[in-house]
PDB file of N, CA and C in Angstrom:
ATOM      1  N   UNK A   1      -9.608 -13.861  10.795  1.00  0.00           N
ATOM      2  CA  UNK A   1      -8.857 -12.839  10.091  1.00  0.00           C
ATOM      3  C   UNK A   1      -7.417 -12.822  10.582  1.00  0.00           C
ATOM      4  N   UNK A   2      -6.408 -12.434   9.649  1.00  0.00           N
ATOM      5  CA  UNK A   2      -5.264 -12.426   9.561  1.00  0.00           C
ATOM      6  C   UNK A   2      -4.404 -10.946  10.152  1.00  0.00           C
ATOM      7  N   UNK A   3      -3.747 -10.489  10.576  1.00  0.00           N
ATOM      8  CA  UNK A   3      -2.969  -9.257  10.439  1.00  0.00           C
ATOM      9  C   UNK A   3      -2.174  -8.915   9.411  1.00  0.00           C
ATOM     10  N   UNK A   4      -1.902  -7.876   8.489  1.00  0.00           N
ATOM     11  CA  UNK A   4      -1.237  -8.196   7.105  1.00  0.00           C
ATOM     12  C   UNK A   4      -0.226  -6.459   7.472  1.00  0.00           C
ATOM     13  N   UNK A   5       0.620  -6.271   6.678  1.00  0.00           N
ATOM     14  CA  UNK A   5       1.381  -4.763   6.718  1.00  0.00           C
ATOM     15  C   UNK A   5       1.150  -4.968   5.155  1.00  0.00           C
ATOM     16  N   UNK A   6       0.599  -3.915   4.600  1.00  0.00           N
ATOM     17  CA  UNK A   6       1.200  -3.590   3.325  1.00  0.00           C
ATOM     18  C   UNK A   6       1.421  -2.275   3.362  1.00  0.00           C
ATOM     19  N   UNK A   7       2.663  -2.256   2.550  1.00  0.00           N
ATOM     20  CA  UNK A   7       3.846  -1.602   1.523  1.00  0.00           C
ATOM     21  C   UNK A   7       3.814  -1.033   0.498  1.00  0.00           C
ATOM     22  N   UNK A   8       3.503   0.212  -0.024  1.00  0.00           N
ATOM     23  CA  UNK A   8       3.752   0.522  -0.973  1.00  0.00           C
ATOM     24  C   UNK A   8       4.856   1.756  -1.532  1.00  0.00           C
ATOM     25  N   UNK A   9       5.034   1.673  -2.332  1.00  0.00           N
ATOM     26  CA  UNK A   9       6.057   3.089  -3.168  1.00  0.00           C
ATOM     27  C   UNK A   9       4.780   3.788  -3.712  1.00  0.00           C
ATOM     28  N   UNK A  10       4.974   5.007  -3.771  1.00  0.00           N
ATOM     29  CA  UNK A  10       4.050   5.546  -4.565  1.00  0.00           C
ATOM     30  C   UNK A  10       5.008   6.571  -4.897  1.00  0.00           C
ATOM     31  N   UNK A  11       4.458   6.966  -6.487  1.00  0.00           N
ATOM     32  CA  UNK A  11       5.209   8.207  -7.362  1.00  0.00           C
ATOM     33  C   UNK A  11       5.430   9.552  -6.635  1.00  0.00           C
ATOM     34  N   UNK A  12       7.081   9.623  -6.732  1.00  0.00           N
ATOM     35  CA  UNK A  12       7.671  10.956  -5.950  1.00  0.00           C
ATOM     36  C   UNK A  12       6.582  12.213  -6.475  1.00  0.00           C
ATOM     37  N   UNK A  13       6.155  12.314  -7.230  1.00  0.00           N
ATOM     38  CA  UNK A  13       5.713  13.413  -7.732  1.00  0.00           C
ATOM     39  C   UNK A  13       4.127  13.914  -7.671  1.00  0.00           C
ATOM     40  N   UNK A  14       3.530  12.679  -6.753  1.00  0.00           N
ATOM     41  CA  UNK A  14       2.229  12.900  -6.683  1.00  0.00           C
ATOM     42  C   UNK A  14       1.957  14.306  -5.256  1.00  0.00           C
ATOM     43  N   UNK A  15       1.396  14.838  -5.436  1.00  0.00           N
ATOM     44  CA  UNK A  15       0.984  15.915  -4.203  1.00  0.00           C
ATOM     45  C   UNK A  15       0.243  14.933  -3.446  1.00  0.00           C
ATOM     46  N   UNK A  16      -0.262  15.849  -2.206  1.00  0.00           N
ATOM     47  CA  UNK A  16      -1.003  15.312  -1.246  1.00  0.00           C
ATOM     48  C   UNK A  16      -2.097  14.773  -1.175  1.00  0.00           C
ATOM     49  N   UNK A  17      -3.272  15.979  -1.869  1.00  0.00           N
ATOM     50  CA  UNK A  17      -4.237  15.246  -2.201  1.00  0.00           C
ATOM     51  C   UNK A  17      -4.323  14.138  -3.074  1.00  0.00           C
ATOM     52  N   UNK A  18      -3.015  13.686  -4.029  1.00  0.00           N
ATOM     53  CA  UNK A  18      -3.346  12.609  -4.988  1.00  0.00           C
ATOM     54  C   UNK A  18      -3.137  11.564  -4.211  1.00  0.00           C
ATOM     55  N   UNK A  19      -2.111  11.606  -3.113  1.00  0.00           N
ATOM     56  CA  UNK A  19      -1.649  10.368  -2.409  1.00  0.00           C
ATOM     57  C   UNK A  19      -2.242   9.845  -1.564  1.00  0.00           C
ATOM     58  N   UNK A  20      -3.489  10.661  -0.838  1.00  0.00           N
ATOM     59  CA  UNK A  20      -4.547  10.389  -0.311  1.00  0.00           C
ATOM     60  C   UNK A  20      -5.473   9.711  -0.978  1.00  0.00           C
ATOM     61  N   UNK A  21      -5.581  10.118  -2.205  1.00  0.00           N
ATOM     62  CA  UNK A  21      -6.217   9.566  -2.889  1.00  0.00           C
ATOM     63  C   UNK A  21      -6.427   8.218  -3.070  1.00  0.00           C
ATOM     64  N   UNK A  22      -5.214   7.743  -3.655  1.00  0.00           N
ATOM     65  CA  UNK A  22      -4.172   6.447  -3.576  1.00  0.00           C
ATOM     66  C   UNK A  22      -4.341   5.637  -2.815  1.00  0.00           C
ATOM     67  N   UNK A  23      -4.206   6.239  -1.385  1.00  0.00           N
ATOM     68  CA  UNK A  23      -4.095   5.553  -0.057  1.00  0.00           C
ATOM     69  C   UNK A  23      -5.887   4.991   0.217  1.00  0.00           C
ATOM     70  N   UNK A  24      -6.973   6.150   0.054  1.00  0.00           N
ATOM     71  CA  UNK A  24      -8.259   5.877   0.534  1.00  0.00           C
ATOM     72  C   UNK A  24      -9.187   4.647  -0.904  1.00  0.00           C
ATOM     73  N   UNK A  25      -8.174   4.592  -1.814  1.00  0.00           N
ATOM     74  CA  UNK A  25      -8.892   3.295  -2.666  1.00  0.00           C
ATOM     75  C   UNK A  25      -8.370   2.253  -2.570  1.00  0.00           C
ATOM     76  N   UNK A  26      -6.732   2.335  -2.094  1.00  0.00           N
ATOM     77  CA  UNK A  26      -6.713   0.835  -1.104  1.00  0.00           C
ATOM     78  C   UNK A  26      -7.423   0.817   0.081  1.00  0.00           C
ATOM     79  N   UNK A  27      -7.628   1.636   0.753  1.00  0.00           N
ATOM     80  CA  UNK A  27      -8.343   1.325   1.934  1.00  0.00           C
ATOM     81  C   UNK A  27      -9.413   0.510   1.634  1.00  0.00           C
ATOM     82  N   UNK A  28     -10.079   1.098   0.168  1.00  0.00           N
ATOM     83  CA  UNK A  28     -11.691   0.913   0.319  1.00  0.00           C
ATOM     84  C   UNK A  28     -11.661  -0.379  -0.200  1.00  0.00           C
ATOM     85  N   UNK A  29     -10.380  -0.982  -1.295  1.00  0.00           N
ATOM     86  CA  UNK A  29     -10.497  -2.098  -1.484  1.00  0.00           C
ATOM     87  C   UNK A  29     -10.225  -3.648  -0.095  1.00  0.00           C
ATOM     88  N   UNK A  30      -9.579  -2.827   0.783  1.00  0.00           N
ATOM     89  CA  UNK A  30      -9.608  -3.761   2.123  1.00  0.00           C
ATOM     90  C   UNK A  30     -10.702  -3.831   2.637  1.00  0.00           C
ATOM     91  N   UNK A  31     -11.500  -3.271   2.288  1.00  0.00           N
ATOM     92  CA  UNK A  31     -13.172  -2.980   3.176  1.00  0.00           C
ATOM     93  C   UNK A  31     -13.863  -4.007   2.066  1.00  0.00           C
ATOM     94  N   UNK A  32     -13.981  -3.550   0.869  1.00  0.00           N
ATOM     95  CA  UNK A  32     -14.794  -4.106   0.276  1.00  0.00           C
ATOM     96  C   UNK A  32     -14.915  -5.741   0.451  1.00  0.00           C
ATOM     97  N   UNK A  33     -13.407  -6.232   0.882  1.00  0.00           N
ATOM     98  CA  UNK A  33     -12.827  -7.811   1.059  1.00  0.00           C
ATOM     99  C   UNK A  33     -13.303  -7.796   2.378  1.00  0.00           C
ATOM    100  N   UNK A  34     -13.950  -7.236   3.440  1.00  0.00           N
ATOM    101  CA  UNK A  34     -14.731  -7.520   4.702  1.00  0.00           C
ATOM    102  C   UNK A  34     -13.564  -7.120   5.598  1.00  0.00           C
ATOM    103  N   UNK A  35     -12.513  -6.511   4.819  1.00  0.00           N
ATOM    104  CA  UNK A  35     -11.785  -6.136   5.921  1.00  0.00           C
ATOM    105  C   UNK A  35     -11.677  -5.079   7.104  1.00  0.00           C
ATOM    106  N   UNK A  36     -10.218  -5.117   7.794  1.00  0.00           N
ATOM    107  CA  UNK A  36     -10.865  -3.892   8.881  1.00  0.00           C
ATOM    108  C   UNK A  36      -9.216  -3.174   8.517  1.00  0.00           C
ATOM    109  N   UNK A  37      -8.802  -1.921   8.336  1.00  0.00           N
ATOM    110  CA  UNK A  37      -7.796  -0.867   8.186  1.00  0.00           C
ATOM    111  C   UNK A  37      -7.246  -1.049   9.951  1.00  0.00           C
ATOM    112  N   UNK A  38      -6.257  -1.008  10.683  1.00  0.00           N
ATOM    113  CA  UNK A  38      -6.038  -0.638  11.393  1.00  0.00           C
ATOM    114  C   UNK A  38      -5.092   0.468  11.794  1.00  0.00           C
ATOM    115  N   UNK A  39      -3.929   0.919  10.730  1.00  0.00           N
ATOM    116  CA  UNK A  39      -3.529   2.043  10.541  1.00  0.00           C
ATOM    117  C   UNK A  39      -3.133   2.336   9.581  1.00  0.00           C
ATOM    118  N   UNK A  40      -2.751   3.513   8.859  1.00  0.00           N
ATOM    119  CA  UNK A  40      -2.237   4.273   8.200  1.00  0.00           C
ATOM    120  C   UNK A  40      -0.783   5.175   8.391  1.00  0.00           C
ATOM    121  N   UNK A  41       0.689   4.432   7.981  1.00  0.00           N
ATOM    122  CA  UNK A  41       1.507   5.175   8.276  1.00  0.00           C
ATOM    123  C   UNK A  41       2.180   6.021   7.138  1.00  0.00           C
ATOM    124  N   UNK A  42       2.209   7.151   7.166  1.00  0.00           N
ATOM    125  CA  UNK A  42       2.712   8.067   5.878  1.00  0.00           C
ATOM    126  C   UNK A  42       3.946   8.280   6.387  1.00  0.00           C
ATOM    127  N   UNK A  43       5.237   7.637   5.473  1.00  0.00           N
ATOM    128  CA  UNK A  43       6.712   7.487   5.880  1.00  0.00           C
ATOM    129  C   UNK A  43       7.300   8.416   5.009  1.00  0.00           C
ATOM    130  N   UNK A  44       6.578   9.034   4.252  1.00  0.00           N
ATOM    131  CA  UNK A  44       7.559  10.551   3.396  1.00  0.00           C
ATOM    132  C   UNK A  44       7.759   9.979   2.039  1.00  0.00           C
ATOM    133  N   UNK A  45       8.358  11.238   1.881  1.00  0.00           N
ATOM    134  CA  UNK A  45       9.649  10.568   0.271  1.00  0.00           C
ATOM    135  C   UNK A  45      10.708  10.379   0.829  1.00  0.00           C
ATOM    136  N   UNK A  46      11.210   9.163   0.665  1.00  0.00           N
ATOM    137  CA  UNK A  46      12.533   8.567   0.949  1.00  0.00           C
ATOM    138  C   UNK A  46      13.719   8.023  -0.665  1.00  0.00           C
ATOM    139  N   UNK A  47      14.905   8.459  -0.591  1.00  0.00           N
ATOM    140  CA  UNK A  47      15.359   8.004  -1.808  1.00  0.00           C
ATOM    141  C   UNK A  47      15.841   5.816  -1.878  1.00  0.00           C
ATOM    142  N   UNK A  48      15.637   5.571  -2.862  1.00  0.00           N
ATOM    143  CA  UNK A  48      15.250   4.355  -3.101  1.00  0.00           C
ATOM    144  C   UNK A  48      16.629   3.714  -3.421  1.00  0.00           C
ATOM    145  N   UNK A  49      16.995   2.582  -3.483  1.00  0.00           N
ATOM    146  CA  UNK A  49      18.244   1.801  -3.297  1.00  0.00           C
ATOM    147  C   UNK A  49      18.700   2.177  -4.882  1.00  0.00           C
ATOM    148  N   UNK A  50      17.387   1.325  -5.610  1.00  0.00           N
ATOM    149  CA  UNK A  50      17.979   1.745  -7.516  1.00  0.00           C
ATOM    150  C   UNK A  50      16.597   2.141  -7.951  1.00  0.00           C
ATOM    151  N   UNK A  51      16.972   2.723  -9.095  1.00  0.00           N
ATOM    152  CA  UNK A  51      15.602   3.384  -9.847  1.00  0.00           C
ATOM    153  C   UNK A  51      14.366   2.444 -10.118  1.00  0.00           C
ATOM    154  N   UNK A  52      13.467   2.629  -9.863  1.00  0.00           N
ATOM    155  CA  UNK A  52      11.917   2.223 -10.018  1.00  0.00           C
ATOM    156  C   UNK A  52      11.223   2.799 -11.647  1.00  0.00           C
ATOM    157  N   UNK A  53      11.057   2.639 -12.140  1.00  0.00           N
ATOM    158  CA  UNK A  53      10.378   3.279 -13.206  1.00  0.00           C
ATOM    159  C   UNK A  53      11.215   4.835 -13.325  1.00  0.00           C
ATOM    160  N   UNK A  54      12.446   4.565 -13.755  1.00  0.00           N
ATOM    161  CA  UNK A  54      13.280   5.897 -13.590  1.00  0.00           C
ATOM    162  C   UNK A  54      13.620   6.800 -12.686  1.00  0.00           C
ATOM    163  N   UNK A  55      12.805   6.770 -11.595  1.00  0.00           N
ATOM    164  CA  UNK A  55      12.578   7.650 -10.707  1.00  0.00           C
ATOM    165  C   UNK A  55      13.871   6.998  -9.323  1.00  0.00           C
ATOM    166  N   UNK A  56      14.472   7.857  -8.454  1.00  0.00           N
ATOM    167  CA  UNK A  56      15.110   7.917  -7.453  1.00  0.00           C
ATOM    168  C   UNK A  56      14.684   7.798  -5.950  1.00  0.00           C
ATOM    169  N   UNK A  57      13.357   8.400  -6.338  1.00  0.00           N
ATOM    170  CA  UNK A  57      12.797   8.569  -4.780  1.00  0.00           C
ATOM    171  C   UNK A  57      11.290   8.111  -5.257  1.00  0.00           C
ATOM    172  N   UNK A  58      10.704   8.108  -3.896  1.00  0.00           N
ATOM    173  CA  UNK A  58       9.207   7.296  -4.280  1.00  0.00           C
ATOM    174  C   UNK A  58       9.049   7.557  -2.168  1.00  0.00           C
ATOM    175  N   UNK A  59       7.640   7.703  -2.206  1.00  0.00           N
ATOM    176  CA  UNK A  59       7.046   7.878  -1.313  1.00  0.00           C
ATOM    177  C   UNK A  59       6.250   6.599  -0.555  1.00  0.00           C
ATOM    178  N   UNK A  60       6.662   6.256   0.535  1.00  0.00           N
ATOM    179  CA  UNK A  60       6.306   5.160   1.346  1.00  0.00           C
ATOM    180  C   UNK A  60       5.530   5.334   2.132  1.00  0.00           C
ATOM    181  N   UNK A  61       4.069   3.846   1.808  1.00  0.00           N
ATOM    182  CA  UNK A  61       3.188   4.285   3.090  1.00  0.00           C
ATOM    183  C   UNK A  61       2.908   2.434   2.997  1.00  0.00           C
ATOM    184  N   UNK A  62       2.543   3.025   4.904  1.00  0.00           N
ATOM    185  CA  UNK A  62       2.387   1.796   5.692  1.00  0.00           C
ATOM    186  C   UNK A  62       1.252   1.498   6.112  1.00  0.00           C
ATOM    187  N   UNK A  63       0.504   0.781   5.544  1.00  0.00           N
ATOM    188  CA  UNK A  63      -1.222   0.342   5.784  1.00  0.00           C
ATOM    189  C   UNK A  63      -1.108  -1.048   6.835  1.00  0.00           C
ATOM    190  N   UNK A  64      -1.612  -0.894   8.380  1.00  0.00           N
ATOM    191  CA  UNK A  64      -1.888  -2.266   8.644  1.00  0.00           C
ATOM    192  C   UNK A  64      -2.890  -2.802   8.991  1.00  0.00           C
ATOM    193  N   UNK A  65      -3.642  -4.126   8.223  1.00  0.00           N
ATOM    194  CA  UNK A  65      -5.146  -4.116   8.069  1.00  0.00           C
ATOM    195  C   UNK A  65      -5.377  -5.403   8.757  1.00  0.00           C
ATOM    196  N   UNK A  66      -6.342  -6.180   9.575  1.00  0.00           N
ATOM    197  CA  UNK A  66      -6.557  -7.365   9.684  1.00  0.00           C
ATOM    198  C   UNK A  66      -7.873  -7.808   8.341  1.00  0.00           C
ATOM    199  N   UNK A  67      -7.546  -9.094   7.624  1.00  0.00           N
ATOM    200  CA  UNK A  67      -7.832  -9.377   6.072  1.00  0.00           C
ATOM    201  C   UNK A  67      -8.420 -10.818   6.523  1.00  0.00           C
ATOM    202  N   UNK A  68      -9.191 -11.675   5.384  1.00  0.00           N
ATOM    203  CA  UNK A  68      -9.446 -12.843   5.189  1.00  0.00           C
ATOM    204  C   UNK A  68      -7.848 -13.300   4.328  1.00  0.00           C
ATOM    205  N   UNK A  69      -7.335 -14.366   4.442  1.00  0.00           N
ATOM    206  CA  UNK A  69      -6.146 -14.919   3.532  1.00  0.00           C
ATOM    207  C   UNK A  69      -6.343 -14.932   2.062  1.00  0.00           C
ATOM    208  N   UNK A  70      -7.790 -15.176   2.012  1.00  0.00           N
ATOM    209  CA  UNK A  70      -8.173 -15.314   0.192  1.00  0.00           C
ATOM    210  C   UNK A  70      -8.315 -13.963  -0.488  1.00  0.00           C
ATOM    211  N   UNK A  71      -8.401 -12.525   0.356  1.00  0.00           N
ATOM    212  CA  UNK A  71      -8.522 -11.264   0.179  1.00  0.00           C
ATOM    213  C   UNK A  71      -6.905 -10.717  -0.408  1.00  0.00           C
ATOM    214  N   UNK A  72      -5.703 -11.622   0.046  1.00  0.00           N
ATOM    215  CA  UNK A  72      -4.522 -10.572  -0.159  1.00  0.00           C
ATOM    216  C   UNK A  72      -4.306 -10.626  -1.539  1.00  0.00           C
ATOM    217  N   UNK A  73      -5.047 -11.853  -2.325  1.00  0.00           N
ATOM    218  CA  UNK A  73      -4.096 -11.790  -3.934  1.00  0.00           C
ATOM    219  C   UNK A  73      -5.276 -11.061  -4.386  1.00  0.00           C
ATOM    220  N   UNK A  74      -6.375 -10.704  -4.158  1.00  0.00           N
ATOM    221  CA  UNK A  74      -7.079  -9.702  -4.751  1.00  0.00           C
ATOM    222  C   UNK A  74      -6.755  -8.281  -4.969  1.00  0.00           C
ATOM    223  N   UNK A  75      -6.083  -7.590  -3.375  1.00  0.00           N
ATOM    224  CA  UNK A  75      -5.757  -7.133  -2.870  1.00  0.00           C
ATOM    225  C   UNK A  75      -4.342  -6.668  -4.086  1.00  0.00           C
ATOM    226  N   UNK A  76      -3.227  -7.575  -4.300  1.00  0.00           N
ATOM    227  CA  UNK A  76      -2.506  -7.132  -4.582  1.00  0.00           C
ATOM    228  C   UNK A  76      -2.201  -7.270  -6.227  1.00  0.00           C
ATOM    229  N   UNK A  77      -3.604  -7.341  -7.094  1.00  0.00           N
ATOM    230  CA  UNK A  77      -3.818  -7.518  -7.995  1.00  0.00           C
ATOM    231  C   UNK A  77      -4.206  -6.081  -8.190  1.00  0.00           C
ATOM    232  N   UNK A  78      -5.171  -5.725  -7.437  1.00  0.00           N
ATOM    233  CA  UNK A  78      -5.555  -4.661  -7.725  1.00  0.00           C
ATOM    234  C   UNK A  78      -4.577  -3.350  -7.570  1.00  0.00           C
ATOM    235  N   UNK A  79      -3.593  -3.580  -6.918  1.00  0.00           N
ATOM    236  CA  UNK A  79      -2.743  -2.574  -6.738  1.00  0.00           C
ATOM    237  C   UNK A  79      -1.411  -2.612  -7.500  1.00  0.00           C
ATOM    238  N   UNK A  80      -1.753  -3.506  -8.557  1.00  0.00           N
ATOM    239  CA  UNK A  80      -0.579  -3.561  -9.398  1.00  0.00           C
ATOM    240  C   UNK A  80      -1.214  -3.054 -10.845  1.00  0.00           C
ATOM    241  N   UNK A  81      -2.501  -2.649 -11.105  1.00  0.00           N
ATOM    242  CA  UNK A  81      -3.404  -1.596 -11.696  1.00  0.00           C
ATOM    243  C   UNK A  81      -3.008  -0.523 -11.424  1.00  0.00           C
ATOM    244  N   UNK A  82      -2.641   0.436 -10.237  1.00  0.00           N
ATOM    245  CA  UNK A  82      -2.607   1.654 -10.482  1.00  0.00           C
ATOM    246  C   UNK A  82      -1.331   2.180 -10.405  1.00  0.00           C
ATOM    247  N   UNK A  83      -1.316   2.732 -11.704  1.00  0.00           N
ATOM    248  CA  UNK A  83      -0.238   3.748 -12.055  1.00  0.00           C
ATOM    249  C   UNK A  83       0.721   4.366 -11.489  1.00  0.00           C
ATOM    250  N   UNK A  84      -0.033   4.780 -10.308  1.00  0.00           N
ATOM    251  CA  UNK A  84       0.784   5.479  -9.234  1.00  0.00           C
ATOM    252  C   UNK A  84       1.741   5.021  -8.131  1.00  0.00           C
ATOM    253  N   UNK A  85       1.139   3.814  -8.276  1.00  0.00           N
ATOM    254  CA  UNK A  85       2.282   2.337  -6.878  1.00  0.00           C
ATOM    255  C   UNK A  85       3.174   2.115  -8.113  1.00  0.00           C
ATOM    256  N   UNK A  86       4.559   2.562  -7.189  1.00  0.00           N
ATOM    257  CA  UNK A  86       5.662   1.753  -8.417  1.00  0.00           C
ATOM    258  C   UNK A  86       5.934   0.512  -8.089  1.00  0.00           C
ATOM    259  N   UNK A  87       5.534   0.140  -6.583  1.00  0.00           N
ATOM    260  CA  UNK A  87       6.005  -1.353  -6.045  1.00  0.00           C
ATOM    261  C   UNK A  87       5.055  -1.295  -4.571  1.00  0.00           C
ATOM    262  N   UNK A  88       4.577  -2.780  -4.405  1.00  0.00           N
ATOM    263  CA  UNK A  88       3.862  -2.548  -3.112  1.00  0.00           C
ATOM    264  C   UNK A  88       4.377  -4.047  -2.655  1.00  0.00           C
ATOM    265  N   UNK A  89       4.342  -4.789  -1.381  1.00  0.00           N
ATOM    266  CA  UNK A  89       4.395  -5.622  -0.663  1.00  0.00           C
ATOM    267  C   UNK A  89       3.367  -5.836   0.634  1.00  0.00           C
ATOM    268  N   UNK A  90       3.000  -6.829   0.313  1.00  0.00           N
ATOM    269  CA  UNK A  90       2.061  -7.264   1.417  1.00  0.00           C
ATOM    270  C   UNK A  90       2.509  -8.931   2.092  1.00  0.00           C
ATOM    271  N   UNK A  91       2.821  -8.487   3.351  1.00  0.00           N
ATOM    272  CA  UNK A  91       3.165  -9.166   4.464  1.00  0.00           C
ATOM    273  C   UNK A  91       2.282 -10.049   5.853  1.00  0.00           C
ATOM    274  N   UNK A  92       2.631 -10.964   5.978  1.00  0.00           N
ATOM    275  CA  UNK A  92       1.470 -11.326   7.228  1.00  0.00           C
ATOM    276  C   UNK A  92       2.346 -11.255   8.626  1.00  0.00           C
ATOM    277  N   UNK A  93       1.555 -10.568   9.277  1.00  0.00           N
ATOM    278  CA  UNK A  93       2.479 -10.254  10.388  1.00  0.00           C
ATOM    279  C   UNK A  93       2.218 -11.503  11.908  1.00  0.00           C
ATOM    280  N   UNK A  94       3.317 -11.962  12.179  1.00  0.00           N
ATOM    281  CA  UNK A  94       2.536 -12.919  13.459  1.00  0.00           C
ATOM    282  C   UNK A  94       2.288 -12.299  14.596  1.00  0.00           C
ATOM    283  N   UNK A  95       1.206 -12.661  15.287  1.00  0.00           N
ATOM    284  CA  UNK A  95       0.548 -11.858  16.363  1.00  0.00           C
ATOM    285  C   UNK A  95       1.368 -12.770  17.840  1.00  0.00           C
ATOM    286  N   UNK A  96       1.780 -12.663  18.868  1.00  0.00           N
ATOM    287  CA  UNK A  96       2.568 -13.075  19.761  1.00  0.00           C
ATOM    288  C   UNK A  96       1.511 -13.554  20.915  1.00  0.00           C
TER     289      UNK A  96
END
């Protein structure tokens, strides 16, 4: 297994419980790929360089999971399905 950071924007306008929401069906899709979650960072609403789907600001969270390599394009297939990610990035991080 790999170490990965993913990235996402999620819609300024979602409340808490929706963004949890958000956050615990990527989780579950890293699990379902045999993966393991290792954290969860909730970075706020931050305002965004240029507009995303109209919007100014968008809410950033930082998932870092160790993954199989064949798991990330699943991974980021599926998160280009929901509505609520205006943009996500997934990264492999090198371990030292």
């Amino acid at each position: 297994m790999r170490k990965y950071e993913i990235i996402f924007i999620a819609h300024p306008d979602l409340d808490e419980e929706n963004l949890n929401n958000v956050v615990e069906k990527v989780k579950g899709w890293i699990a379902d790929d045999k993966g393991e979650v290792v954290s969860v960072d909730n970075w706020g609403k931050k305002r965004l360089a240029y507009r995303i789907r109209k919007q100014r600001e968008g809410q950033y969270v930082l998932i870092t999971a160790n993954m199989e390599p064949a798991s990330v394009k699943n991974l980021s297939q599926n998160m280009r399905y929901v509505e609520s990610i205006m943009r996500s990035m997934i990264t492999s991080v090198d371990e030292d």
